[in-house]
Protein backbone atom coordinates (compact mmCIF):
# COMPACT_ATOMS: atom_id res chain seq x y z
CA UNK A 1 19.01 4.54 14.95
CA UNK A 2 17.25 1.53 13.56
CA UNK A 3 15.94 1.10 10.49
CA UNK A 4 12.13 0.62 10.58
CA UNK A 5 10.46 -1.06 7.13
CA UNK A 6 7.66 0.51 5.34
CA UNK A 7 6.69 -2.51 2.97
CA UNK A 8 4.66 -2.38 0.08
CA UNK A 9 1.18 -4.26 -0.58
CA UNK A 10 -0.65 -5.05 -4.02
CA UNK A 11 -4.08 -6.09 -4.30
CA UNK A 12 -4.85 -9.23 -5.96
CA UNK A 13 -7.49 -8.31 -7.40
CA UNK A 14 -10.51 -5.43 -6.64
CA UNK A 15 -14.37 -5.27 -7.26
CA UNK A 16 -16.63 -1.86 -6.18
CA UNK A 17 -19.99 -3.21 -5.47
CA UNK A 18 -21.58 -0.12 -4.58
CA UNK A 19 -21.30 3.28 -3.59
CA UNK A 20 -22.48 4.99 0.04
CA UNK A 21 -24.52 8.08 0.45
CA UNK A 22 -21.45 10.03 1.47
CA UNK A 23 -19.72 8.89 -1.90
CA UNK A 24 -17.63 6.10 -0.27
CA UNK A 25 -17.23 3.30 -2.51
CA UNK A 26 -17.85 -0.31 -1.35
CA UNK A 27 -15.52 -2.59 -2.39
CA UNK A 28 -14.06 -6.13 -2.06
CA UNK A 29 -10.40 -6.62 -2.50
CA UNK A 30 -7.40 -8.86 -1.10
CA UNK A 31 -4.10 -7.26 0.48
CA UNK A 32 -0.57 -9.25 0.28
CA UNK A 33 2.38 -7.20 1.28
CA UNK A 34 5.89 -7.45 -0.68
CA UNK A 35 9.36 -8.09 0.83
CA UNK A 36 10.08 -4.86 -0.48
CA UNK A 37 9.23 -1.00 0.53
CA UNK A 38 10.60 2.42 2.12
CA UNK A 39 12.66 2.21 4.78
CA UNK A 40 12.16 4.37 8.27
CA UNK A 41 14.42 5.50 10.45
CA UNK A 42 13.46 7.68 13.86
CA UNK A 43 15.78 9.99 16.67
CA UNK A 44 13.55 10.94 19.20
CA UNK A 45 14.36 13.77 21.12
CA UNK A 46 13.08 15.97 24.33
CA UNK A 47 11.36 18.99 22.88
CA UNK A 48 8.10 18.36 21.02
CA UNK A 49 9.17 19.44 16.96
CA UNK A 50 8.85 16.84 14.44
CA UNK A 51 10.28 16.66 11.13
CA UNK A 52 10.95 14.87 7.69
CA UNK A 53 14.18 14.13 5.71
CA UNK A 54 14.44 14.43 3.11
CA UNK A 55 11.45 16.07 1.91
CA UNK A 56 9.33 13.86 -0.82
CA UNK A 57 8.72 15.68 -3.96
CA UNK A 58 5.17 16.96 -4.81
CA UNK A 59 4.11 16.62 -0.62
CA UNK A 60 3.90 19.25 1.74
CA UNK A 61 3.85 18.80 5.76
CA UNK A 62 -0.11 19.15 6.38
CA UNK A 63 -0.63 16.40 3.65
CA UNK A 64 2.56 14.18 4.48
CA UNK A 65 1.30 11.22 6.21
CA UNK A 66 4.35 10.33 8.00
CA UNK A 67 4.46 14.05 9.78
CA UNK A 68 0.44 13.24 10.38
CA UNK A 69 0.58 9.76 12.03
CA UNK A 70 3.66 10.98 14.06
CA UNK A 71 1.13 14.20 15.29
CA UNK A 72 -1.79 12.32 16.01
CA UNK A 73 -0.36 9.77 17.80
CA UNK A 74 1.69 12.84 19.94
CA UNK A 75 -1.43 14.32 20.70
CA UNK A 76 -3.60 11.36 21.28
CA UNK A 77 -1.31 9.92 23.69
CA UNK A 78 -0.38 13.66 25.16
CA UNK A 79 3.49 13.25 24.52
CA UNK A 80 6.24 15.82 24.92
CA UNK A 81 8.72 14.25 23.08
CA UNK A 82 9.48 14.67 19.56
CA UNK A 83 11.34 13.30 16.49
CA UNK A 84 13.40 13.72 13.26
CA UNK A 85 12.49 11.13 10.91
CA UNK A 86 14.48 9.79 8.11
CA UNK A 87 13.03 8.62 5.08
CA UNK A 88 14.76 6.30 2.40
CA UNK A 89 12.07 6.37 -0.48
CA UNK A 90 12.33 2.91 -2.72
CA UNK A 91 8.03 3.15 -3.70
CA UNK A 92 6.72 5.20 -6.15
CA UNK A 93 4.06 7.56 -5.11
CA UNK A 94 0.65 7.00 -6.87
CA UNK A 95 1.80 3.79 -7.64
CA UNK A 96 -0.67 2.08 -5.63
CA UNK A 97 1.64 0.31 -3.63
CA UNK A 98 0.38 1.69 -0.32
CA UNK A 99 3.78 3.77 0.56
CA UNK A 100 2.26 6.57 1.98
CA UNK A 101 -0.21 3.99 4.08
CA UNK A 102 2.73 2.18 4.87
CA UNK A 103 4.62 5.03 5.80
CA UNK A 104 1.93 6.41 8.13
CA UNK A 105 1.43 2.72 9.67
CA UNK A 106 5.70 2.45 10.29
CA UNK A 107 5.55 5.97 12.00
CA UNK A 108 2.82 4.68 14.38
CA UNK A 109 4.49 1.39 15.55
CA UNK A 110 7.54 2.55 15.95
CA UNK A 111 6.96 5.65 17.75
CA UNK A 112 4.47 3.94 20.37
CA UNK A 113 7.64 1.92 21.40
CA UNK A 114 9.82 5.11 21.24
CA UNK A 115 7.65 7.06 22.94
CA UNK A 116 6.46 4.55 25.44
CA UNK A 117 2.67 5.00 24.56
CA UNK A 118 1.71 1.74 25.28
CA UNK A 119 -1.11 1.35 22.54
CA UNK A 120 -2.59 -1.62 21.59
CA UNK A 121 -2.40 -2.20 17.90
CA UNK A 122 -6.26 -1.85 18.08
CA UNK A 123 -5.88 2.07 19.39
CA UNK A 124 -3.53 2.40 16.45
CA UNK A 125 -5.85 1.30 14.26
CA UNK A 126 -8.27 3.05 14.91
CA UNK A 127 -5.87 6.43 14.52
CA UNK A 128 -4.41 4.86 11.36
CA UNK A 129 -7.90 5.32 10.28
CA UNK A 130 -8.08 8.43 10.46
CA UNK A 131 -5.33 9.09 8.35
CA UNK A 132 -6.83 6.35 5.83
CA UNK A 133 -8.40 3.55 5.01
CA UNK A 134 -5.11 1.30 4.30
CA UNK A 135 -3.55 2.05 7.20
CA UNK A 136 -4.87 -0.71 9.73
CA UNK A 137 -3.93 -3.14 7.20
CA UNK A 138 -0.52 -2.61 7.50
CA UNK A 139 -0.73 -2.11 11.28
CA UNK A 140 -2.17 -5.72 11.70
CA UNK A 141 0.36 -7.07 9.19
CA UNK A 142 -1.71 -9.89 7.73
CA UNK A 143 -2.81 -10.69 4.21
CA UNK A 144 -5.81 -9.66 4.11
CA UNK A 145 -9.56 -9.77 2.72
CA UNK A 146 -11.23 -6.37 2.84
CA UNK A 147 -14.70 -5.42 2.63
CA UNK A 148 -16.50 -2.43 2.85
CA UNK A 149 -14.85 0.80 2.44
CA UNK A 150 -11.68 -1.70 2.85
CA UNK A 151 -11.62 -1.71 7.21
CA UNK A 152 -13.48 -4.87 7.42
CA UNK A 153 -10.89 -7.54 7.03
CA UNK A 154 -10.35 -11.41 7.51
CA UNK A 155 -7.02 -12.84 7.39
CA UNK A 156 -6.51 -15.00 4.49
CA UNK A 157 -3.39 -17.28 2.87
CA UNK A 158 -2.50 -16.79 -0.75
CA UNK A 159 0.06 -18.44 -2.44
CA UNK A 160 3.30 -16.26 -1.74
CA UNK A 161 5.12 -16.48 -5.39
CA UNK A 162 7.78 -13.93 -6.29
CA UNK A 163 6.93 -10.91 -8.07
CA UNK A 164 7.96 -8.71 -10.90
CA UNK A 165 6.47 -5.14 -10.07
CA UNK A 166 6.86 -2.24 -12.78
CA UNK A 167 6.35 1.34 -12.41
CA UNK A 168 4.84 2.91 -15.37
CA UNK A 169 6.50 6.53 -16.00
CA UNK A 170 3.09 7.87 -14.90
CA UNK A 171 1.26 9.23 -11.66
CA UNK A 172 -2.16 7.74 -11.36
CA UNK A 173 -4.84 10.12 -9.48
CA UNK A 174 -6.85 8.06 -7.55
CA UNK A 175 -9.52 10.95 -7.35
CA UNK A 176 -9.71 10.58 -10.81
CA UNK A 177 -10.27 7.02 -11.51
CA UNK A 178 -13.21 7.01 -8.44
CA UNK A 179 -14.99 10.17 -9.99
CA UNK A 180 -14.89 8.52 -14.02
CA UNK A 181 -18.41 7.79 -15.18
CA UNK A 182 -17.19 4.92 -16.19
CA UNK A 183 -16.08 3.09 -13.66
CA UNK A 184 -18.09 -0.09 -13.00
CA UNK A 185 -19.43 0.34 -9.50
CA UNK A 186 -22.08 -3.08 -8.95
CA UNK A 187 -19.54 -5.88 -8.95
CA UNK A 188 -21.48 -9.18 -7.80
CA UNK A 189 -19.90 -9.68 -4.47
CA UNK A 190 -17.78 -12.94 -4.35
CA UNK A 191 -16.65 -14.99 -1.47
CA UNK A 192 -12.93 -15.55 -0.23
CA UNK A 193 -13.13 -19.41 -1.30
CA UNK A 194 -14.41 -17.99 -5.15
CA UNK A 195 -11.44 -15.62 -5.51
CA UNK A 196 -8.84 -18.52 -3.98
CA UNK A 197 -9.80 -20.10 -6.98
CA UNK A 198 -9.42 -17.98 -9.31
CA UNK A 199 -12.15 -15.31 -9.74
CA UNK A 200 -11.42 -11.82 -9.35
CA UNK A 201 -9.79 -8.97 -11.41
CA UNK A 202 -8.89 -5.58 -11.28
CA UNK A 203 -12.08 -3.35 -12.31
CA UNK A 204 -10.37 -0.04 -12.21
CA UNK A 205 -7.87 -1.45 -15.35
CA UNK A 206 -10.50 -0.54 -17.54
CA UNK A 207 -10.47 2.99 -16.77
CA UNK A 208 -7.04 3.59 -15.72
CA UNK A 209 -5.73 2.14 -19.14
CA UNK A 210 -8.12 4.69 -21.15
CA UNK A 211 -6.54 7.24 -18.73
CA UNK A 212 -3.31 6.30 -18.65
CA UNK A 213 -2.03 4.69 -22.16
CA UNK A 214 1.80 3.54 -20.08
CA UNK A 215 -0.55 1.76 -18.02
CA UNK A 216 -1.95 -0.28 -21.07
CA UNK A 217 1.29 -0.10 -22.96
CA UNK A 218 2.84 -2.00 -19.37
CA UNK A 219 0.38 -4.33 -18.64
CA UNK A 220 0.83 -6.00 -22.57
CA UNK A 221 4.35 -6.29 -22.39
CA UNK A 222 4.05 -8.07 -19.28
CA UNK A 223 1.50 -9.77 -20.19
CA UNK A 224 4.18 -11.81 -22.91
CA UNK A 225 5.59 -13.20 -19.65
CA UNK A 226 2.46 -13.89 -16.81
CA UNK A 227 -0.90 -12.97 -16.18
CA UNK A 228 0.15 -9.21 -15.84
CA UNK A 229 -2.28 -7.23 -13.12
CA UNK A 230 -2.44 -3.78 -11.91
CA UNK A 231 -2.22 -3.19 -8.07
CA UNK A 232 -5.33 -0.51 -6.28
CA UNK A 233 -5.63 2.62 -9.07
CA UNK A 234 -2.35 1.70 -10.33
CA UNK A 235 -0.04 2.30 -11.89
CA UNK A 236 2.27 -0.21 -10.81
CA UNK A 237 1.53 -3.61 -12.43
CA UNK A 238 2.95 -7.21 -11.97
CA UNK A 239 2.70 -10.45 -12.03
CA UNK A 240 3.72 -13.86 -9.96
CA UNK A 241 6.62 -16.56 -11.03
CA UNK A 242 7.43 -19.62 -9.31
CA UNK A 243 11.31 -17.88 -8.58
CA UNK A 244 13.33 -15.26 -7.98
CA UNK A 245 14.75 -15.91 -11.02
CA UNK A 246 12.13 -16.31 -13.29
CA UNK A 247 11.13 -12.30 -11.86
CA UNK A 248 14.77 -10.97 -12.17
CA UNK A 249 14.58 -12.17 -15.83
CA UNK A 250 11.52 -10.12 -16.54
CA UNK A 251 13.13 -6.86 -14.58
CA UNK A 252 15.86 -7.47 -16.43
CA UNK A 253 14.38 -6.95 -20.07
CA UNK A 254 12.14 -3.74 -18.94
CA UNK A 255 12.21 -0.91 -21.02
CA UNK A 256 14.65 1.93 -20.04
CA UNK A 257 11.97 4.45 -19.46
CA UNK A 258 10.09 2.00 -16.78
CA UNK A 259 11.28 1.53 -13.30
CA UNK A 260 10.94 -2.00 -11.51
CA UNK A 261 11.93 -4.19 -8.97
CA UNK A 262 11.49 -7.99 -7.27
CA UNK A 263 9.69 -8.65 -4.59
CA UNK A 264 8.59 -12.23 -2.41
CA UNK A 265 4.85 -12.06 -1.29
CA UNK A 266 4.30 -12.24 2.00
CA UNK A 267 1.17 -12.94 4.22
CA UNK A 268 2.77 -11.51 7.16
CA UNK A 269 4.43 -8.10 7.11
CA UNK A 270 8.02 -7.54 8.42
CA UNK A 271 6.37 -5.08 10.97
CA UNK A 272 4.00 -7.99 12.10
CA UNK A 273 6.94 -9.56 14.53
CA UNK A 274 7.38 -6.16 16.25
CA UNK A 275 5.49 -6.37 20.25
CA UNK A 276 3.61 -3.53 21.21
């Protein structure tokens, strides 16, 4: 079987300007993915049963997005086939890394080549969708600025430093932090050449640290080495260095009771050089 890579993202930074009728919020925010993520691995075989090994902690079937993308792809593109997946789980979940976006996006690619469904990465998109809004971000596999409810994007080219990511011994609910009164929700929009300069930060920190005091407590000892950020509703963090070295140091010193890794940025995904 071969190995199919799930990578994570971060956002560089994210602003809410508003909030739709149907409780949406409207947001601006850039995607860069990481050199670093879950990794897939798919058997296809002739009757139509799919499943999930091992199972991931805390997620059932109906609400695993892997199992979902690999149905609604099956029965969009009326497939007989079916497939045990394998799963080697190196993200955190409600870390705000994307994994289970990432995951869902994976299944999708790799099981319109296995399957011969011959979808466009468009048509995938637009099922990705419907399994969330992050999902056709890491189907087209370019940084990205999003707008809107985050499916508007333009391609964009950050700088791609390396990164020292940590994991807070926490599980951020994203529910939570979009529901808090106190969440700032009219961000002046910016433009792409504003926040390539500089502007930009994270507005759900301020809530998520109230929520979450490992959040706070991570983002200040980071913050002794580099502009420490948090990624989406956290509750990873991290922050950029000019080497791989420079981020191993900092991984190196975390406390015991964090988890954390290195990553490279990267404005094209390692799923961006598979052909549909």
């Amino acid at each position: 079987m071969t190995a199919w890579p799930a990578p994570a993202k971060i956002n560089l930074f994210l602003h809410i300007t508003g909030q739709r009728d149907d409780s949406y919020h409207l947001l601006q925010t850039a995607f860069q993915f990481l050199d670093y993520g879950d990794v897939l691995q798919f058997e296809v075989h002739d009757n139509p049963s799919i499943s999930l090994s091992p199972a991931i902690d805390g997620v059932d079937d109906e609400e695993n997005l892997i199992i979902r993308a690999a149905r609604v792809l099956q029965a969009s593109a009326n497939i007989q086939q079916g497939v045990n997946i394998t799963i080697e789980k190196r993200l955190p979940i409600g870390g705000g890394l994307g994994g289970g976006s990432s995951n869902a996006a994976t299944t999708l690619l790799a099981l319109n080549q296995l399957w011969q469904c011959h979808l466009s990465k468009t048509e995938l998109a637009q099922l990705g969708l419907t399994l969330g809004a992050d999902v056709p971000i890491f189907l087209h596999g370019e940084a990205a600025w999003a707008e809107g409810v985050g499916e508007q994007l333009s391609p964009i080219s950050p700088p791609e430093p390396w990164y020292a990511v940590i994991a807070p011994d926490c599980h951020v609910s994203t529910a939570e932090v979009f529901s808090s009164q106190e969440l700032t929700r009219d961000c002046e929009p910016i433009t792409i050449s504003r926040f390539l300069s500089g502007e930009g930060r994270n507005i759900c920190e301020d809530v998520v640290t109230k929520l979450y005091p490992q959040v706070s407590e991570a983002l200040s000892w980071l913050g002794q080495y580099g502009k420490a950020r948090m990624t989406g509703t956290g509750a990873c963090i991290f922050a950029s260095f000019d080497s791989r070295a420079q981020a191993q140091q900092v991984i190196t010193a975390i406390p015991a009771h964090w988890q954390g890794f290195v990553a490279k940025g990267c404005n094209c995904s390692p799923l961006s050089t598979i052909r549909l």
